[in-house]
N, C-alpha and C. Protein backbone atom coordinates (compact mmCIF):
# COMPACT_ATOMS: atom_id res chain seq x y z
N UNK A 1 -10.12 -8.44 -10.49
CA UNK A 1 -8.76 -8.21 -10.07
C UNK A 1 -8.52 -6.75 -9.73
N UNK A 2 -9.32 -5.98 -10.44
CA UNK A 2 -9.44 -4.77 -9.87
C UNK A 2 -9.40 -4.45 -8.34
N UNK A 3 -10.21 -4.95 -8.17
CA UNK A 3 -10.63 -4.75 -6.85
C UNK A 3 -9.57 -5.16 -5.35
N UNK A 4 -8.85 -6.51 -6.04
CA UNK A 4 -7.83 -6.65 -5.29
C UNK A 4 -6.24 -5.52 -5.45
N UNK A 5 -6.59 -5.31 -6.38
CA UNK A 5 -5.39 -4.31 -6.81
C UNK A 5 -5.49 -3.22 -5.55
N UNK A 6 -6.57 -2.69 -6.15
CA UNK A 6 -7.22 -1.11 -5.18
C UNK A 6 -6.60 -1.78 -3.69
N UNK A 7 -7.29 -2.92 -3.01
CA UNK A 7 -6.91 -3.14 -1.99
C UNK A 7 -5.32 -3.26 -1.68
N UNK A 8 -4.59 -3.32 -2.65
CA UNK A 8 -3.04 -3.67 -2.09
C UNK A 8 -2.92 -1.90 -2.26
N UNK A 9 -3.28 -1.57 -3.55
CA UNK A 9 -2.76 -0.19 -3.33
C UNK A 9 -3.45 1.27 -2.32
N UNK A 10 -4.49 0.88 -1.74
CA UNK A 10 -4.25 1.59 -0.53
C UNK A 10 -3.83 0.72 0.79
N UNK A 11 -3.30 0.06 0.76
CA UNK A 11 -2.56 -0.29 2.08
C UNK A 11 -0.90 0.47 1.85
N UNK A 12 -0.66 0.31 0.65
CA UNK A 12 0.55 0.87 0.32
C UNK A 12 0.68 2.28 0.21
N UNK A 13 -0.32 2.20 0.09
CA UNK A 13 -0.61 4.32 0.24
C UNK A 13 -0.12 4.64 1.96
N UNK A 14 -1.48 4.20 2.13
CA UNK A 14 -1.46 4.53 4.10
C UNK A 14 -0.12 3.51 4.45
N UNK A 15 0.64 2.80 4.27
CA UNK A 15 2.16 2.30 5.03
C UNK A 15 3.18 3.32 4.41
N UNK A 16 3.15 4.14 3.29
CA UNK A 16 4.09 4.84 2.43
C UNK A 16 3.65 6.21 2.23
N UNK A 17 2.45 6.74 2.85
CA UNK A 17 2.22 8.09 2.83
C UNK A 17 1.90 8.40 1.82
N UNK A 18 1.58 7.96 0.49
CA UNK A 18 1.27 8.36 -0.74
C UNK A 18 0.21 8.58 -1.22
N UNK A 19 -0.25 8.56 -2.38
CA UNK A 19 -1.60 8.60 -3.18
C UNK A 19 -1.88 8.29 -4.28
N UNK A 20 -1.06 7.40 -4.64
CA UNK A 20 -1.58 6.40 -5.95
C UNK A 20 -2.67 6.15 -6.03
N UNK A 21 -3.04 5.89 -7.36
CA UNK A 21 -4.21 5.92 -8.01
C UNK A 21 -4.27 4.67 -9.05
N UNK A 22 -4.66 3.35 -9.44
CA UNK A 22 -4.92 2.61 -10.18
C UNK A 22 -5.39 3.19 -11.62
N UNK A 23 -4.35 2.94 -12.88
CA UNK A 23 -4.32 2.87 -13.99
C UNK A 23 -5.47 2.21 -14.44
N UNK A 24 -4.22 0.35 -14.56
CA UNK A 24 -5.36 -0.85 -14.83
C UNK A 24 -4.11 -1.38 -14.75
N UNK A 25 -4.80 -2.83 -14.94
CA UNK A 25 -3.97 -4.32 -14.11
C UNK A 25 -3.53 -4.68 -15.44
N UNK A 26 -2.53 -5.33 -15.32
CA UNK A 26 -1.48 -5.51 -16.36
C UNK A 26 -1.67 -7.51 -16.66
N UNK A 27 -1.40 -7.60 -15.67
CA UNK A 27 -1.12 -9.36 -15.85
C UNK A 27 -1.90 -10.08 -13.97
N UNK A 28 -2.21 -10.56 -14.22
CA UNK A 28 -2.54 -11.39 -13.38
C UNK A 28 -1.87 -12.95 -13.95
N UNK A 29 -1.31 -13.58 -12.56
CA UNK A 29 -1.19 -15.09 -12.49
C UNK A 29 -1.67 -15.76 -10.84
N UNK A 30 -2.09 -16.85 -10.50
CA UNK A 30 -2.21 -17.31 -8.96
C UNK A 30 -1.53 -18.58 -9.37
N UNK A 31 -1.02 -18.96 -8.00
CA UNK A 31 -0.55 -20.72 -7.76
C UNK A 31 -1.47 -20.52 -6.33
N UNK A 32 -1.82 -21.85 -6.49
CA UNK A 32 -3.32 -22.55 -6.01
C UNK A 32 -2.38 -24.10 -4.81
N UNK A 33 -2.56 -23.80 -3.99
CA UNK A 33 -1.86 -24.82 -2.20
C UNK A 33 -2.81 -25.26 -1.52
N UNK A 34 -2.57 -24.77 -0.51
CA UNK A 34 -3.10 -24.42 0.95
C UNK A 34 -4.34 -23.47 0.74
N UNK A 35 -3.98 -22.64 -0.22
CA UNK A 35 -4.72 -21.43 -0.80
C UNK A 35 -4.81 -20.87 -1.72
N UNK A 36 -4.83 -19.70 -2.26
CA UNK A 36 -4.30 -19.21 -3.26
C UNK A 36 -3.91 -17.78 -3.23
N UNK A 37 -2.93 -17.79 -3.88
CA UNK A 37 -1.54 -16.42 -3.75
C UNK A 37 -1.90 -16.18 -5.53
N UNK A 38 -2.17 -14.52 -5.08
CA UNK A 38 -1.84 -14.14 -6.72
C UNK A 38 -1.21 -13.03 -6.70
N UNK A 39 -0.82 -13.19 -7.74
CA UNK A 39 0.18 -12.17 -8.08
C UNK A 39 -0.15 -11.61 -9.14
N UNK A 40 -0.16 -10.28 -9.28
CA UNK A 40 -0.92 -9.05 -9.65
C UNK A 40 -0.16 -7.64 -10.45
N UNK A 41 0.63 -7.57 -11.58
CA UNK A 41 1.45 -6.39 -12.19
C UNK A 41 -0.14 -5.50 -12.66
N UNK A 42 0.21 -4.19 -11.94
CA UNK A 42 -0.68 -3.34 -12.41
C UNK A 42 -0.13 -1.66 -12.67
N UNK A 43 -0.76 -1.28 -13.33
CA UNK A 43 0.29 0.40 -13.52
C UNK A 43 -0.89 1.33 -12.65
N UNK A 44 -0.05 2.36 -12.03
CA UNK A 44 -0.51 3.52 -10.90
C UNK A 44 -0.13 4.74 -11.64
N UNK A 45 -0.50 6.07 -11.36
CA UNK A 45 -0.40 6.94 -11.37
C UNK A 45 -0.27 7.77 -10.58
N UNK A 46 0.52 8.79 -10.34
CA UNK A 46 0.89 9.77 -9.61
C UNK A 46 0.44 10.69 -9.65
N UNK A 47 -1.08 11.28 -8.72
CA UNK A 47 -1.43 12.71 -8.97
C UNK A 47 -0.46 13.90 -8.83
N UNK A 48 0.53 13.28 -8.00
CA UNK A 48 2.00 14.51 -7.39
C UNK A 48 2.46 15.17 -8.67
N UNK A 49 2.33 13.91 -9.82
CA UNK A 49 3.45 14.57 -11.01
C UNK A 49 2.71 15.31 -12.10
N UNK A 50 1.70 15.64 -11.60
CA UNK A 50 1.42 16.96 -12.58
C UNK A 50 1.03 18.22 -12.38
């Protein structure tokens, strides 16, 4: 899940100009369709704030 994390959080970097950095993943859950969608709480860090 790591790995998907990293991937959401640099897309959100480069769409938002930022530079977050992955903590660690908090909770993972998926619901399973057509496909599967997961949903992913993870904590970031801010190199800006120190």
């Amino acid at each position: 899940m790591a790995m998907l994390s990293n991937r959401a959080l640099t897309e959100y970097n480069v769409d938002n100009g930022t530079n977050l950095e992955l903590s660690k993943v908090l909770r993972v859950n998926f619901h399973q369709s057509a496909g599967i969608t997961f949903y992913i709480s993870f904590e970031v860090n801010d190199p800006s704030d120190k």
